[in-house]
PDB file of N, CA and C in Angstrom:
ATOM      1  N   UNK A   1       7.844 -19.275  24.182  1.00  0.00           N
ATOM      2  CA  UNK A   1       7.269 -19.463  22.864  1.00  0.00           C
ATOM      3  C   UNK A   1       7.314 -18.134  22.129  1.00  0.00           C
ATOM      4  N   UNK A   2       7.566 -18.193  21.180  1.00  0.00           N
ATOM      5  CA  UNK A   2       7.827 -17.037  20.166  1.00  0.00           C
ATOM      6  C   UNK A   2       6.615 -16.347  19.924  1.00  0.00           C
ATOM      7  N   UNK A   3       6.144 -15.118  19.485  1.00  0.00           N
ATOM      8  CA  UNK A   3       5.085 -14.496  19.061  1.00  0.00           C
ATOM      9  C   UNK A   3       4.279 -15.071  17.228  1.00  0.00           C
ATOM     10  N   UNK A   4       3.341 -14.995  17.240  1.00  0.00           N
ATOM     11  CA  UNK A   4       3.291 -15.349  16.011  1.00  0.00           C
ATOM     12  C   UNK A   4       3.152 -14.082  15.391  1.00  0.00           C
ATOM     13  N   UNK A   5       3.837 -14.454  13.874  1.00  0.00           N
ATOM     14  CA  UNK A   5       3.720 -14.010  12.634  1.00  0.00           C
ATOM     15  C   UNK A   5       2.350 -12.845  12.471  1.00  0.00           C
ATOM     16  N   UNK A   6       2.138 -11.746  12.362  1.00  0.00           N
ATOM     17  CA  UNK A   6       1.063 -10.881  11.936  1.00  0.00           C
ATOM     18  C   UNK A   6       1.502  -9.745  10.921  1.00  0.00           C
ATOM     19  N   UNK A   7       0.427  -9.204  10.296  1.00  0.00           N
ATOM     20  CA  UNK A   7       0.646  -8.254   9.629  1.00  0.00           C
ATOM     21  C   UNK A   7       1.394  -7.105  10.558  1.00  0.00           C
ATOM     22  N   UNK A   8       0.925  -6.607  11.099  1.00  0.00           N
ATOM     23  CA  UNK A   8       0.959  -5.928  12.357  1.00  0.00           C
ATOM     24  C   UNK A   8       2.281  -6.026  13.247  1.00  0.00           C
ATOM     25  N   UNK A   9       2.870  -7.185  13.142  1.00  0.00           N
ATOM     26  CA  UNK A   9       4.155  -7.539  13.559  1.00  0.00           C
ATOM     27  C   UNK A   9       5.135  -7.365  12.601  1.00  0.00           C
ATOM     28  N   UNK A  10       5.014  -7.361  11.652  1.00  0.00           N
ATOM     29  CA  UNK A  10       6.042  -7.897  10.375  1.00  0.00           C
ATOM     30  C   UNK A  10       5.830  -6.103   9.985  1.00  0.00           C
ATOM     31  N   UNK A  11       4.825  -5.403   9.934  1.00  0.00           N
ATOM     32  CA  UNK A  11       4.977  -4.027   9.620  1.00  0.00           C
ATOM     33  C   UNK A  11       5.228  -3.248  10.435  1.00  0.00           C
ATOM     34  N   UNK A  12       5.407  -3.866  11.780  1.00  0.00           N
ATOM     35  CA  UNK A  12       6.335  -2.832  12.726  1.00  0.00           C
ATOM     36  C   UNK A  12       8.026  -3.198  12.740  1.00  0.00           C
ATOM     37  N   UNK A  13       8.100  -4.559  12.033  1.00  0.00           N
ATOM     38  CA  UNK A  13      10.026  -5.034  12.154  1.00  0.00           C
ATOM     39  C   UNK A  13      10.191  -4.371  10.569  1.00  0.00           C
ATOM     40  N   UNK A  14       9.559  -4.450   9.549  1.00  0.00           N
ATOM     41  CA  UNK A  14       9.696  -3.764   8.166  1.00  0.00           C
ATOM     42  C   UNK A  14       9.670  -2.099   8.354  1.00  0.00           C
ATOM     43  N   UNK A  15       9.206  -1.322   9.517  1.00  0.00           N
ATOM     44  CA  UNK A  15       9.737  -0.001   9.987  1.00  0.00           C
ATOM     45  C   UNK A  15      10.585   0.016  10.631  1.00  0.00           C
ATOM     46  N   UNK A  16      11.472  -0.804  11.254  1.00  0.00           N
ATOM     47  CA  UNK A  16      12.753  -0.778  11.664  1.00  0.00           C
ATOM     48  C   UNK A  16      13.855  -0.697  10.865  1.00  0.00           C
ATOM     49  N   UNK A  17      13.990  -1.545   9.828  1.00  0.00           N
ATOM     50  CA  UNK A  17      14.452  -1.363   8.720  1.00  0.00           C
ATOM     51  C   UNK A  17      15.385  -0.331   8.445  1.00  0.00           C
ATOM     52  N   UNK A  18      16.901  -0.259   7.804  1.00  0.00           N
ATOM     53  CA  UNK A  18      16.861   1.131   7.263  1.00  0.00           C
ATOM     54  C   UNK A  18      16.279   1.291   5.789  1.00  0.00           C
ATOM     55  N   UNK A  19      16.567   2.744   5.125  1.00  0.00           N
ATOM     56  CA  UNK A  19      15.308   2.537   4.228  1.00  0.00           C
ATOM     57  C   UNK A  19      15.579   2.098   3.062  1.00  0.00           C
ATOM     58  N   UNK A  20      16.985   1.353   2.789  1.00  0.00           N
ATOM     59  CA  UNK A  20      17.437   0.735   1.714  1.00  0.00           C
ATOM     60  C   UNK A  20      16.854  -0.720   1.513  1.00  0.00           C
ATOM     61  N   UNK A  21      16.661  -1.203   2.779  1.00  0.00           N
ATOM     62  CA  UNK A  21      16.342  -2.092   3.405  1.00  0.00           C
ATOM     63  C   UNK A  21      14.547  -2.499   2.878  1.00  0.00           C
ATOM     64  N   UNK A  22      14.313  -1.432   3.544  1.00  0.00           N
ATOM     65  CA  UNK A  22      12.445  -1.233   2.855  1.00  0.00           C
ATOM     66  C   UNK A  22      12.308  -1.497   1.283  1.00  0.00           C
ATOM     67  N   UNK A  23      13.191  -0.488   0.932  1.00  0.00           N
ATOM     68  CA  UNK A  23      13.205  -0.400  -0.544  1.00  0.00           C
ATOM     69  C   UNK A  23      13.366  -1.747  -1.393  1.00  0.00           C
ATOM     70  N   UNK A  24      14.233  -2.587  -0.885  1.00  0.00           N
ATOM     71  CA  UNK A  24      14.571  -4.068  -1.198  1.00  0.00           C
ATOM     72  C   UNK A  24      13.188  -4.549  -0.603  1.00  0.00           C
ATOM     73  N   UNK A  25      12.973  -4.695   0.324  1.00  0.00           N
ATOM     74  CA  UNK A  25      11.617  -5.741   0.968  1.00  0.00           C
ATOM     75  C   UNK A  25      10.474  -5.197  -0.395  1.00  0.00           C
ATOM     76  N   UNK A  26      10.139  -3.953  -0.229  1.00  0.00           N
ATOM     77  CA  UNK A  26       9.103  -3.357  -1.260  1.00  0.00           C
ATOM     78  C   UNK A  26       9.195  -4.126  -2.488  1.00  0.00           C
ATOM     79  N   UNK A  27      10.305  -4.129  -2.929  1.00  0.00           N
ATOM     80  CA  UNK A  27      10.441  -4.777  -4.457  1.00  0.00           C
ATOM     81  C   UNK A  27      10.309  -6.185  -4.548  1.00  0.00           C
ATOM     82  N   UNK A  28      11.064  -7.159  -3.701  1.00  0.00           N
ATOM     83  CA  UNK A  28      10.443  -8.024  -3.375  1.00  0.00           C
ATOM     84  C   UNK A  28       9.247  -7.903  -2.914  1.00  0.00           C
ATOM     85  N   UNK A  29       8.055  -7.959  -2.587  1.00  0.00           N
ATOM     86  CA  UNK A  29       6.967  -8.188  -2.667  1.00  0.00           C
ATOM     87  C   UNK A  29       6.283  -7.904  -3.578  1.00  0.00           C
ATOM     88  N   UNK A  30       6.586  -6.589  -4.261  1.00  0.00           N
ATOM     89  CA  UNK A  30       6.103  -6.711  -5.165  1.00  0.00           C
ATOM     90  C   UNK A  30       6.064  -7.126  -6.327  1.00  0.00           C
ATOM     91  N   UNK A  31       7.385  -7.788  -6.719  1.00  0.00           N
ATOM     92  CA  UNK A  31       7.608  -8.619  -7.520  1.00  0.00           C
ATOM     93  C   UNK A  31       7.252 -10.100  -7.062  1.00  0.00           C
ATOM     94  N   UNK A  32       7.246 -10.602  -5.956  1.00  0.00           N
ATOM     95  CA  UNK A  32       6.272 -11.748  -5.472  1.00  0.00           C
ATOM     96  C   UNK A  32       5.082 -11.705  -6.247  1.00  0.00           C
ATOM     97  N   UNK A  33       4.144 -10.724  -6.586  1.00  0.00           N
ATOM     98  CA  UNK A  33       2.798 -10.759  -6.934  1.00  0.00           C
ATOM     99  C   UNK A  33       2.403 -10.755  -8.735  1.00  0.00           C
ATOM    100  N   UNK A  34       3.663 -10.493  -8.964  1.00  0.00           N
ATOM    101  CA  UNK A  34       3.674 -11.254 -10.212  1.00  0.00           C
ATOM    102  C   UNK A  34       3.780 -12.274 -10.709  1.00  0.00           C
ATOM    103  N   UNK A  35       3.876 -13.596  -9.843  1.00  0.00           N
ATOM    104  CA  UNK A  35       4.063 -14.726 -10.045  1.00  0.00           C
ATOM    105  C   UNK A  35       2.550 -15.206  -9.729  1.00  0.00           C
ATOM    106  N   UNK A  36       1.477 -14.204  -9.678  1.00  0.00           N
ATOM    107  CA  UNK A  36       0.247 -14.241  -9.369  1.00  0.00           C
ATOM    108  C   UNK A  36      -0.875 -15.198 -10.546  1.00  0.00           C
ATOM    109  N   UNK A  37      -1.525 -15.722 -10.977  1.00  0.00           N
ATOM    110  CA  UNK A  37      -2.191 -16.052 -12.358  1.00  0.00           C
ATOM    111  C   UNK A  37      -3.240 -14.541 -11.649  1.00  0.00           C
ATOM    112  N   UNK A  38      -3.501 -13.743 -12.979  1.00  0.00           N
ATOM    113  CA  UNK A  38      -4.148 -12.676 -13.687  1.00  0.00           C
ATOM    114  C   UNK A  38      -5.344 -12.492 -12.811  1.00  0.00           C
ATOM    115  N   UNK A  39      -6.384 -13.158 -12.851  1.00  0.00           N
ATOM    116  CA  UNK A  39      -7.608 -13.377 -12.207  1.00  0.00           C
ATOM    117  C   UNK A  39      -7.508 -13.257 -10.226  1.00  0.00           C
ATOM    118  N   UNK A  40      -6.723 -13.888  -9.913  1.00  0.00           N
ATOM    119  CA  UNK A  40      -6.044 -13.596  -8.499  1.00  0.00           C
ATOM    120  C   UNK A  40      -5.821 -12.385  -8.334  1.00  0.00           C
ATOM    121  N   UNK A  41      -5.234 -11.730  -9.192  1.00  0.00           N
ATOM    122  CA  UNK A  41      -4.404 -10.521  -9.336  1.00  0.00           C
ATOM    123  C   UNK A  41      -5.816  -9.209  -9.096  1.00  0.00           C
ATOM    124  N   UNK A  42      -6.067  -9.888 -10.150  1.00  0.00           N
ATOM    125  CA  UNK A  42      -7.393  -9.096 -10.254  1.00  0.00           C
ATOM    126  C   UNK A  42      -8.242  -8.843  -8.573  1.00  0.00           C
ATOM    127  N   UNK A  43      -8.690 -10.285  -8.425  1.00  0.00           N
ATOM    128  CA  UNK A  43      -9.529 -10.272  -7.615  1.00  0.00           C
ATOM    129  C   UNK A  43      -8.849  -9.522  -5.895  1.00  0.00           C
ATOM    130  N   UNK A  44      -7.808  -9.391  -5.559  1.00  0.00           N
ATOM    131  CA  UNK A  44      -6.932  -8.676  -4.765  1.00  0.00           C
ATOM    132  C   UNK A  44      -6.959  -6.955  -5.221  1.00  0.00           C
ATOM    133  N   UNK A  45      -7.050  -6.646  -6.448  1.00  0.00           N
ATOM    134  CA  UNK A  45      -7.165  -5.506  -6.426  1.00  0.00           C
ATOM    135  C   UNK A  45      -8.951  -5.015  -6.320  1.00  0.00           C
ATOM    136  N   UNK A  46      -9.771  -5.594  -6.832  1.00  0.00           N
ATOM    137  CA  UNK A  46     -11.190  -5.558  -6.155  1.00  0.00           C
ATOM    138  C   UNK A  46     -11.393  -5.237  -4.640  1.00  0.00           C
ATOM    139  N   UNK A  47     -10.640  -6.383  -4.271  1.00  0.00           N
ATOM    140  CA  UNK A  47     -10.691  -6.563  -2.910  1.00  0.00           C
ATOM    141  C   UNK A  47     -10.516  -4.928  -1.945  1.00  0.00           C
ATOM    142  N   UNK A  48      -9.220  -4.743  -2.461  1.00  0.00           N
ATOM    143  CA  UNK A  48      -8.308  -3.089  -2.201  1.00  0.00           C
ATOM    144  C   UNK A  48      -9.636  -2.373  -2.603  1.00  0.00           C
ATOM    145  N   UNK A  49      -9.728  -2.464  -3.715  1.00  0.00           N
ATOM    146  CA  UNK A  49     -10.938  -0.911  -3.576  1.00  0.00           C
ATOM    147  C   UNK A  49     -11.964  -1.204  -3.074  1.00  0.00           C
ATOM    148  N   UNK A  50     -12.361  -1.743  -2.769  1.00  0.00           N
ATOM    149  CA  UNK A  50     -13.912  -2.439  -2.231  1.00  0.00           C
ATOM    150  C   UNK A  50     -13.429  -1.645  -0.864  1.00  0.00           C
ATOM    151  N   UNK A  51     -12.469  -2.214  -0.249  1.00  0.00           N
ATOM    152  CA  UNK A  51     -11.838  -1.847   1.150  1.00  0.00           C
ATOM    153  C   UNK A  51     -11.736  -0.073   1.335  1.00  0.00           C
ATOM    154  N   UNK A  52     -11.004   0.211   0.545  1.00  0.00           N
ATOM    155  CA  UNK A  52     -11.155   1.425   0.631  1.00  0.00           C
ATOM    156  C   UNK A  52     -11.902   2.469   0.182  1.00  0.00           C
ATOM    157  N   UNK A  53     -12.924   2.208  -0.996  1.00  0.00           N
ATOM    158  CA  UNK A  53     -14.231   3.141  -0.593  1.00  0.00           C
ATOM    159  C   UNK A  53     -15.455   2.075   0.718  1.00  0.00           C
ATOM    160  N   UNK A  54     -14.849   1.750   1.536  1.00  0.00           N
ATOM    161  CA  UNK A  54     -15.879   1.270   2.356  1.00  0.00           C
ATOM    162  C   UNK A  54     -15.329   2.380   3.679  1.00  0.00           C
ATOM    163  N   UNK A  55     -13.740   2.568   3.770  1.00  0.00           N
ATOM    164  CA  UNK A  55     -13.104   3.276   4.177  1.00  0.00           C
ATOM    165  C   UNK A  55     -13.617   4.711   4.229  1.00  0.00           C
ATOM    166  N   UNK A  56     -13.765   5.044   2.997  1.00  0.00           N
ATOM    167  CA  UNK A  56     -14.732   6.575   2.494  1.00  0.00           C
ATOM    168  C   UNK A  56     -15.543   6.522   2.769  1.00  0.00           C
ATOM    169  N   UNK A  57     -16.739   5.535   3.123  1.00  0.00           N
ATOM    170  CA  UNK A  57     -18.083   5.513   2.849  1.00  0.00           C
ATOM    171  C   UNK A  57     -18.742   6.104   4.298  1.00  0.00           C
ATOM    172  N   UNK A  58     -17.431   5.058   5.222  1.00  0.00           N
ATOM    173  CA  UNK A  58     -17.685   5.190   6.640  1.00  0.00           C
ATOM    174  C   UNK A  58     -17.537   6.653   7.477  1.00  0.00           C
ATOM    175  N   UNK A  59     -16.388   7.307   6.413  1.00  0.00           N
ATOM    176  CA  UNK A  59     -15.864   8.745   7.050  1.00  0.00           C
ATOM    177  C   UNK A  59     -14.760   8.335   7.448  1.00  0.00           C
ATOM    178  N   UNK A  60     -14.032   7.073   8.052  1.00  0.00           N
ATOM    179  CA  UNK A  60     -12.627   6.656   8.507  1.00  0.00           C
ATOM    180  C   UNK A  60     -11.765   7.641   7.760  1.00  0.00           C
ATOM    181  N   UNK A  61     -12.028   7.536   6.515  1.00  0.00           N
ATOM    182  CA  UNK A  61     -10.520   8.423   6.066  1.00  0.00           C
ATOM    183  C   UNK A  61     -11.376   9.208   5.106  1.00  0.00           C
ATOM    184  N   UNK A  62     -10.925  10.497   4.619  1.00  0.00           N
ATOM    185  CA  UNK A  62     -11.308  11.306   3.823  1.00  0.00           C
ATOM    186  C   UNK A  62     -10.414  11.636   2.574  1.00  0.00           C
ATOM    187  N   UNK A  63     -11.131  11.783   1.122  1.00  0.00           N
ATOM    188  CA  UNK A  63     -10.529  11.522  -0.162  1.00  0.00           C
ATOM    189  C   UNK A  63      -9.938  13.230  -0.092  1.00  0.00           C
ATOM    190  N   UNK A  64      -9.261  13.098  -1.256  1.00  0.00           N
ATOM    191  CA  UNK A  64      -8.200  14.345  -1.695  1.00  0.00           C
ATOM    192  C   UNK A  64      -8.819  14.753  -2.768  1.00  0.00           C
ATOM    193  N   UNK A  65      -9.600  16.074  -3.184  1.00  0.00           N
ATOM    194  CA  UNK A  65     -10.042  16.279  -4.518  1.00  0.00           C
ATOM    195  C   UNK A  65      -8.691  16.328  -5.627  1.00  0.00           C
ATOM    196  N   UNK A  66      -9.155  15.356  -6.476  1.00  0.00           N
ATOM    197  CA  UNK A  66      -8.223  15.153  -8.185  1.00  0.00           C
ATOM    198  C   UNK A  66      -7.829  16.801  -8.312  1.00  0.00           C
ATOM    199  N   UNK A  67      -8.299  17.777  -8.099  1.00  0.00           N
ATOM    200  CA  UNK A  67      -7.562  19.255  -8.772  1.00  0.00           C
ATOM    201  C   UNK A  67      -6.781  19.570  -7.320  1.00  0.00           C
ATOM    202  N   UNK A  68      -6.827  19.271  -6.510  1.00  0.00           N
ATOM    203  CA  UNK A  68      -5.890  19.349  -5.173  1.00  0.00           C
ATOM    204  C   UNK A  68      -4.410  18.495  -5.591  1.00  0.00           C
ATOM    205  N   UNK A  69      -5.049  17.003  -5.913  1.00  0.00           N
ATOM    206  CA  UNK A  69      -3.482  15.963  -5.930  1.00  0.00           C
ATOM    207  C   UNK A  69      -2.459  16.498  -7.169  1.00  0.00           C
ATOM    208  N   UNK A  70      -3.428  17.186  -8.073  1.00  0.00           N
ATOM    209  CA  UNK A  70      -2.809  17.282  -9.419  1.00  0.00           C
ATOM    210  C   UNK A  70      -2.128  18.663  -8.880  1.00  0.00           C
ATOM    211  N   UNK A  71      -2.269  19.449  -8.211  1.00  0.00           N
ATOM    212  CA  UNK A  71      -1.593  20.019  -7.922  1.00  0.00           C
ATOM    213  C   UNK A  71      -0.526  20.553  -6.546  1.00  0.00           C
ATOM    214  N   UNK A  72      -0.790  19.136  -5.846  1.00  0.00           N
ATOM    215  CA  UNK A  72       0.528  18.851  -4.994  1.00  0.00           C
ATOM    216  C   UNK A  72       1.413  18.739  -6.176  1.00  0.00           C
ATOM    217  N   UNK A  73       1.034  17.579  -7.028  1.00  0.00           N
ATOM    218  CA  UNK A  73       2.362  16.911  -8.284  1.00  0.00           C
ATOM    219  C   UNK A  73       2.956  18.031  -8.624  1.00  0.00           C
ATOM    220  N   UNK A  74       1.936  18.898  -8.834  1.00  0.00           N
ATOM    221  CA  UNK A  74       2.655  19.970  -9.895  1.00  0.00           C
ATOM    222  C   UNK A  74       4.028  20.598  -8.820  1.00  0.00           C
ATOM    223  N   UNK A  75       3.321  21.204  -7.945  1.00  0.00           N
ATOM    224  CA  UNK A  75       4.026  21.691  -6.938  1.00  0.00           C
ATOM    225  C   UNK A  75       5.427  21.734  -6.421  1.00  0.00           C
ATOM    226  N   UNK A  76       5.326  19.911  -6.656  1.00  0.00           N
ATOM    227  CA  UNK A  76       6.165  18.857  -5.817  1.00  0.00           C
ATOM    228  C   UNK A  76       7.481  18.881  -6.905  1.00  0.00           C
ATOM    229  N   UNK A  77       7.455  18.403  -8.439  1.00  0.00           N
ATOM    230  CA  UNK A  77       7.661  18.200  -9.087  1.00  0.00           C
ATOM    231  C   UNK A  77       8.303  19.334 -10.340  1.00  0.00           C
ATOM    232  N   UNK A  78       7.710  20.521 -10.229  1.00  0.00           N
ATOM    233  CA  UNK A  78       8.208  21.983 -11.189  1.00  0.00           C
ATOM    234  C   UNK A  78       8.849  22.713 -10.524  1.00  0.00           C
ATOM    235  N   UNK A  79       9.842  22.600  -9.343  1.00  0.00           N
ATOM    236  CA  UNK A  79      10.663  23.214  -8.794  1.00  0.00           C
ATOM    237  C   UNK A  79      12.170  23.383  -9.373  1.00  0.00           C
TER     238      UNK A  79
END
């Protein structure tokens, strides 16, 4: 019997991938989520931040101060 279907499964065969490959899957999906009605849309991105300052809240992951990221960009980007 075959394994089932998981996030977890499908994002370890989507890192196999080469990365042209990703790049196509990426766009497809994310163009999947435009076929979303608005309110869905919405309520999925709630969802995401809810998730991830609960993420912060806990200490699991730690935020990047805004004058730090703004200046990776700069960094990254004025070469």
């Amino acid at each position: 019997m075959a394994n089932p279907l998981t996030i977890e499964s499908i994002e370890q065969a989507a890192l196999q991938l080469q990365p042209d490959a990703r790049v196509q899957l990426t766009h497809f999906l994310v163009q999947s989520l435009a076929s979303l009605p608005e309110a869905e849309f919405a309520d999925l991105w709630l969802a995401e931040a809810e998730r991830r300052d609960a993420e912060m809240d806990s200490g699991k992951v730690v935020g990047i101060p805004g004058e730090e990221v703004f200046h990776r960009i700069r960094a990254r980007y004025n070469k």
